[in-house]
Protein backbone atom coordinates (compact mmCIF):
# COMPACT_ATOMS: atom_id res chain seq x y z
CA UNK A 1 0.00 0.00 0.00
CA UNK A 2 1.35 3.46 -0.38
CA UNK A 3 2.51 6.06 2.26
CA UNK A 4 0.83 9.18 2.12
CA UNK A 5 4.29 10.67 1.14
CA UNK A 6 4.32 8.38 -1.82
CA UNK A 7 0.70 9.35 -2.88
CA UNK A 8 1.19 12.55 -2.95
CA UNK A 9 4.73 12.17 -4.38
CA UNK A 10 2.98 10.68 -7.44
CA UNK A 11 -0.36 12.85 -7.74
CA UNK A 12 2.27 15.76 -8.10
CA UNK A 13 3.98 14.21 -11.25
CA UNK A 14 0.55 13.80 -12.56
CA UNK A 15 -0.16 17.25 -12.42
CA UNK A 16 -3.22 16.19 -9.96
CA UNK A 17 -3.20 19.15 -7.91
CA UNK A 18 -6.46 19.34 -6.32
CA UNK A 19 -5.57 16.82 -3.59
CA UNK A 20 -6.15 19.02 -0.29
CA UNK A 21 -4.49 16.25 1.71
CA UNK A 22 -4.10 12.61 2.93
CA UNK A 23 -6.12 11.94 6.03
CA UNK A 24 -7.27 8.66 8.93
CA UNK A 25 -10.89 9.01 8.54
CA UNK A 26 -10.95 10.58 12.22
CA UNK A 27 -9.05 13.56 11.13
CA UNK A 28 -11.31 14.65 8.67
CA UNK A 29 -13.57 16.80 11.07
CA UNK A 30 -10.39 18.76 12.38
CA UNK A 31 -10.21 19.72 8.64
CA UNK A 32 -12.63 22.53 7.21
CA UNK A 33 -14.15 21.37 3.98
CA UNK A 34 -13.58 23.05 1.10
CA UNK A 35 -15.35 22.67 -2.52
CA UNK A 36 -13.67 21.42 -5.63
CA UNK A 37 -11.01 19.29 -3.90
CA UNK A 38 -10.03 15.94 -3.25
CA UNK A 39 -9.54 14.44 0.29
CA UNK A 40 -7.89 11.35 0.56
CA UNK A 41 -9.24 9.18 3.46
CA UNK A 42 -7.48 6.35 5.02
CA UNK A 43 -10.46 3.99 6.63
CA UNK A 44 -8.24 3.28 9.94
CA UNK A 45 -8.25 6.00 12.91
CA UNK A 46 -5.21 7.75 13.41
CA UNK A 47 -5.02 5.88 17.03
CA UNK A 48 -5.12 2.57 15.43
CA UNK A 49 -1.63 0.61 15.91
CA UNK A 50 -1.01 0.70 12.61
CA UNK A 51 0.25 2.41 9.26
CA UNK A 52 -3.19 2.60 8.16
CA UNK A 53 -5.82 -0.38 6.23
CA UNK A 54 -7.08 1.28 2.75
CA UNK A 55 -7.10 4.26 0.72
CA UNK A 56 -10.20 6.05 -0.46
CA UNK A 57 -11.53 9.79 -1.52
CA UNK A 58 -13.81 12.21 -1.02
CA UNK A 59 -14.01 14.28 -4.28
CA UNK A 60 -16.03 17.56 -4.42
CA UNK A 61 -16.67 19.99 -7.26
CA UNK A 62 -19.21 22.84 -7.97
CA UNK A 63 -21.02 22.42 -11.19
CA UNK A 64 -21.90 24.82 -14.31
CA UNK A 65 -24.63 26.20 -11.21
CA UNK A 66 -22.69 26.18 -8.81
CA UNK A 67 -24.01 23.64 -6.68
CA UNK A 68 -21.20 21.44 -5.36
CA UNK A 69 -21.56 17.89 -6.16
CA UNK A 70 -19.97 15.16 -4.52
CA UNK A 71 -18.81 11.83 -4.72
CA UNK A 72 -17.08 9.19 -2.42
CA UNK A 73 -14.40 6.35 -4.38
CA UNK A 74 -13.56 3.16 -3.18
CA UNK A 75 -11.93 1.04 -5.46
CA UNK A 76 -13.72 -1.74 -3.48
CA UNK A 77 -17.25 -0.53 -4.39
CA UNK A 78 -17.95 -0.16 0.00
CA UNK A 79 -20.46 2.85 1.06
CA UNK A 80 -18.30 5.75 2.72
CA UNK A 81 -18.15 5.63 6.76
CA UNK A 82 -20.34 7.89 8.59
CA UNK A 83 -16.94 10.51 9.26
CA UNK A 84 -16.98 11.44 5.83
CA UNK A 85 -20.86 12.15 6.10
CA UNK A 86 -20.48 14.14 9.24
CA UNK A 87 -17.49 16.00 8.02
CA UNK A 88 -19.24 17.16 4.27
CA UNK A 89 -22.66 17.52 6.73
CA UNK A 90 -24.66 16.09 3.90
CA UNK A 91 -27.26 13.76 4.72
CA UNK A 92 -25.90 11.20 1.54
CA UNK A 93 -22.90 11.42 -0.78
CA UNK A 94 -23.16 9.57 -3.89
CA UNK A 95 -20.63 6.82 -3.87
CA UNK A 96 -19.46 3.88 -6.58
CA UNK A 97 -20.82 0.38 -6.02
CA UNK A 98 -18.83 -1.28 -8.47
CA UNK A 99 -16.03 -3.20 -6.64
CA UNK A 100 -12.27 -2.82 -9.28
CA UNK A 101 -9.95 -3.91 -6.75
CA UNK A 102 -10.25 -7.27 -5.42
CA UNK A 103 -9.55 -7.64 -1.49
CA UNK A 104 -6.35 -9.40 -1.80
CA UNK A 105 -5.19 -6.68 -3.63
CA UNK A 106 -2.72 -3.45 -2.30
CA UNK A 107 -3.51 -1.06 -5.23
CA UNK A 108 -6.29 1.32 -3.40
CA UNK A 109 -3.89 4.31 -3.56
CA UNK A 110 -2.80 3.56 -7.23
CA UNK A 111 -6.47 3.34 -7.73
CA UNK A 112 -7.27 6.96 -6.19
CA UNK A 113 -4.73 8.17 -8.07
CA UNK A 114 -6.33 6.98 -11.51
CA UNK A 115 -9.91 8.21 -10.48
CA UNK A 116 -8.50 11.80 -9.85
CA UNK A 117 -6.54 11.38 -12.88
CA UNK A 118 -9.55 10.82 -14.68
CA UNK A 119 -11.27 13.07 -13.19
CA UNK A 120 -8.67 16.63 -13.25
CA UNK A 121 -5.80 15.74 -15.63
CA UNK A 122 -7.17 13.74 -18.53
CA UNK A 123 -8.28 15.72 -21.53
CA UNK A 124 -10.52 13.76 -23.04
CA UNK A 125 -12.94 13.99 -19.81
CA UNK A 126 -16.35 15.71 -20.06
CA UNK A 127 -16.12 17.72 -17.02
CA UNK A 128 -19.44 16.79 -15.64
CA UNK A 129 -18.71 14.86 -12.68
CA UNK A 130 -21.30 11.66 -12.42
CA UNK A 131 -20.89 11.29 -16.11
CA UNK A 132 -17.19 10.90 -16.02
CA UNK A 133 -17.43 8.74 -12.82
CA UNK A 134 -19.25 6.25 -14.61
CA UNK A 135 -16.92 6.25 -17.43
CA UNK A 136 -13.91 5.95 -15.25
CA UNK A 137 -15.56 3.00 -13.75
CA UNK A 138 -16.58 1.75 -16.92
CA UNK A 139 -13.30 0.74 -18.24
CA UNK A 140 -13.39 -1.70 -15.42
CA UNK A 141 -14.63 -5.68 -14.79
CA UNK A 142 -16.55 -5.48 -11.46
CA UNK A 143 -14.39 -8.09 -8.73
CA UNK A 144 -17.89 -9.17 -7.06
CA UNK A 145 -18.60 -11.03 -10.72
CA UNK A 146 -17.33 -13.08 -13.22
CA UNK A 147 -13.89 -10.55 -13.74
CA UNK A 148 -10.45 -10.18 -15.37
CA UNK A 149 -8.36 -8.78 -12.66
CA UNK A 150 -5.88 -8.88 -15.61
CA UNK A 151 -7.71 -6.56 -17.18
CA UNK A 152 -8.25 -4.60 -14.02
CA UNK A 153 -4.73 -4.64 -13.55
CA UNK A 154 -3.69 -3.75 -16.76
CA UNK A 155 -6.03 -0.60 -17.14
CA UNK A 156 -4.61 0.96 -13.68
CA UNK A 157 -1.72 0.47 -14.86
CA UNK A 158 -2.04 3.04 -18.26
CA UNK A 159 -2.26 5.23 -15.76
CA UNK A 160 1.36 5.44 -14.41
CA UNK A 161 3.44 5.18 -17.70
CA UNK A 162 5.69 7.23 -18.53
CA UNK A 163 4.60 9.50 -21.10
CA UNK A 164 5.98 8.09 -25.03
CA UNK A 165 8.50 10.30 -27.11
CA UNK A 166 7.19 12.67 -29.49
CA UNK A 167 7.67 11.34 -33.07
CA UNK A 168 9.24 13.88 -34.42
CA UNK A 169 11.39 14.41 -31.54
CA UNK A 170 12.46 11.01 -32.18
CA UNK A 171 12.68 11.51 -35.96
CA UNK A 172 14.80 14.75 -36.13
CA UNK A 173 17.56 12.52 -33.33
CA UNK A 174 17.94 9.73 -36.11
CA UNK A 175 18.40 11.95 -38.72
CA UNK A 176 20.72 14.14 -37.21
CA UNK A 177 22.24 10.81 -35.95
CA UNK A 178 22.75 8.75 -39.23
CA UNK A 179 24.06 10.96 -41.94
């Protein structure tokens, strides 16, 4: 599982910079909420005797009306714990059902970071925030049925290559290289 240090380490090479900060789920009401950012939520208590159990996210952005909308990730499809309720003081927050990650399985932070990929950094996205939720999730086989945790596997992992040469980059070094 990654640190905290290391997930935010990598969200800052991805140009992800709406990440407010990495937080036990207990913190979150010392923390004053703020629209149009991502808090990631570790589901142990910072008391716990341990480095922490599993990675999740609260992700919050105003719409064209400038209502803010809400959603709450787990890569293992579970229904957000009644902290992140409390601290958002909204009676429900949508959240994904669809389970990507399958319990045996470490890659919850790599998995937050690809959702908030998705979600701030890729181009391609549609900027309306339940729309490209479900498209995110999409790409993915669902762990709780027949699934390709290959496939799973293999998506998440698009995520964190490096980014290919340009062409012509490439090109104009062979020339110049092979007279």
């Amino acid at each position: 599982m990654l640190t905290n240090f290391e997930l935010l380490d990598i969200a800052n090479k991805m140009n992800i910079d709406c990440i407010d900060g990495c937080y036990y789920k207990d913190e979150l009401i010392l923390q004053k909420f703020k629209p149009n950012k991502a808090y990631v939520i570790n589901l142990a208590n910072s008391d716990d005797d341990n480095d922490g159990t599993h990675w999740t996210c609260l992700y919050s952005k105003k719409n064209k009306d400038d209502i803010t909308e809400y959603i709450y990730f787990d890569s293992t499809g579970v229904i957000y714990p009644d902290e992140v309720k409390q601290f958002t003081n909204q009676p429900k927050i949508p959240y994904n059902k669809k389970n990507i990650q399958p319990s045996y399985n470490d890659a919850c932070g790599f998995f937050i970071l690809a959702f908030l990929y998705w979600l701030n950094v890729y181009e391609n996205r549609t900027n309306v925030l339940y729309l490209d939720c479900e498209t995110f999730l999409s790409m993915y086989d669902n762990m709780n049925e027949k699934a390709d945790l290959i496939k799973n596997e293999f998506i998440l992992s698009q995520f964190f290559k490096e980014a290919p040469i340009n062409e012509n980059k490439y090109k104009s070094i062979t020339e110049s290289s092979f007279d």
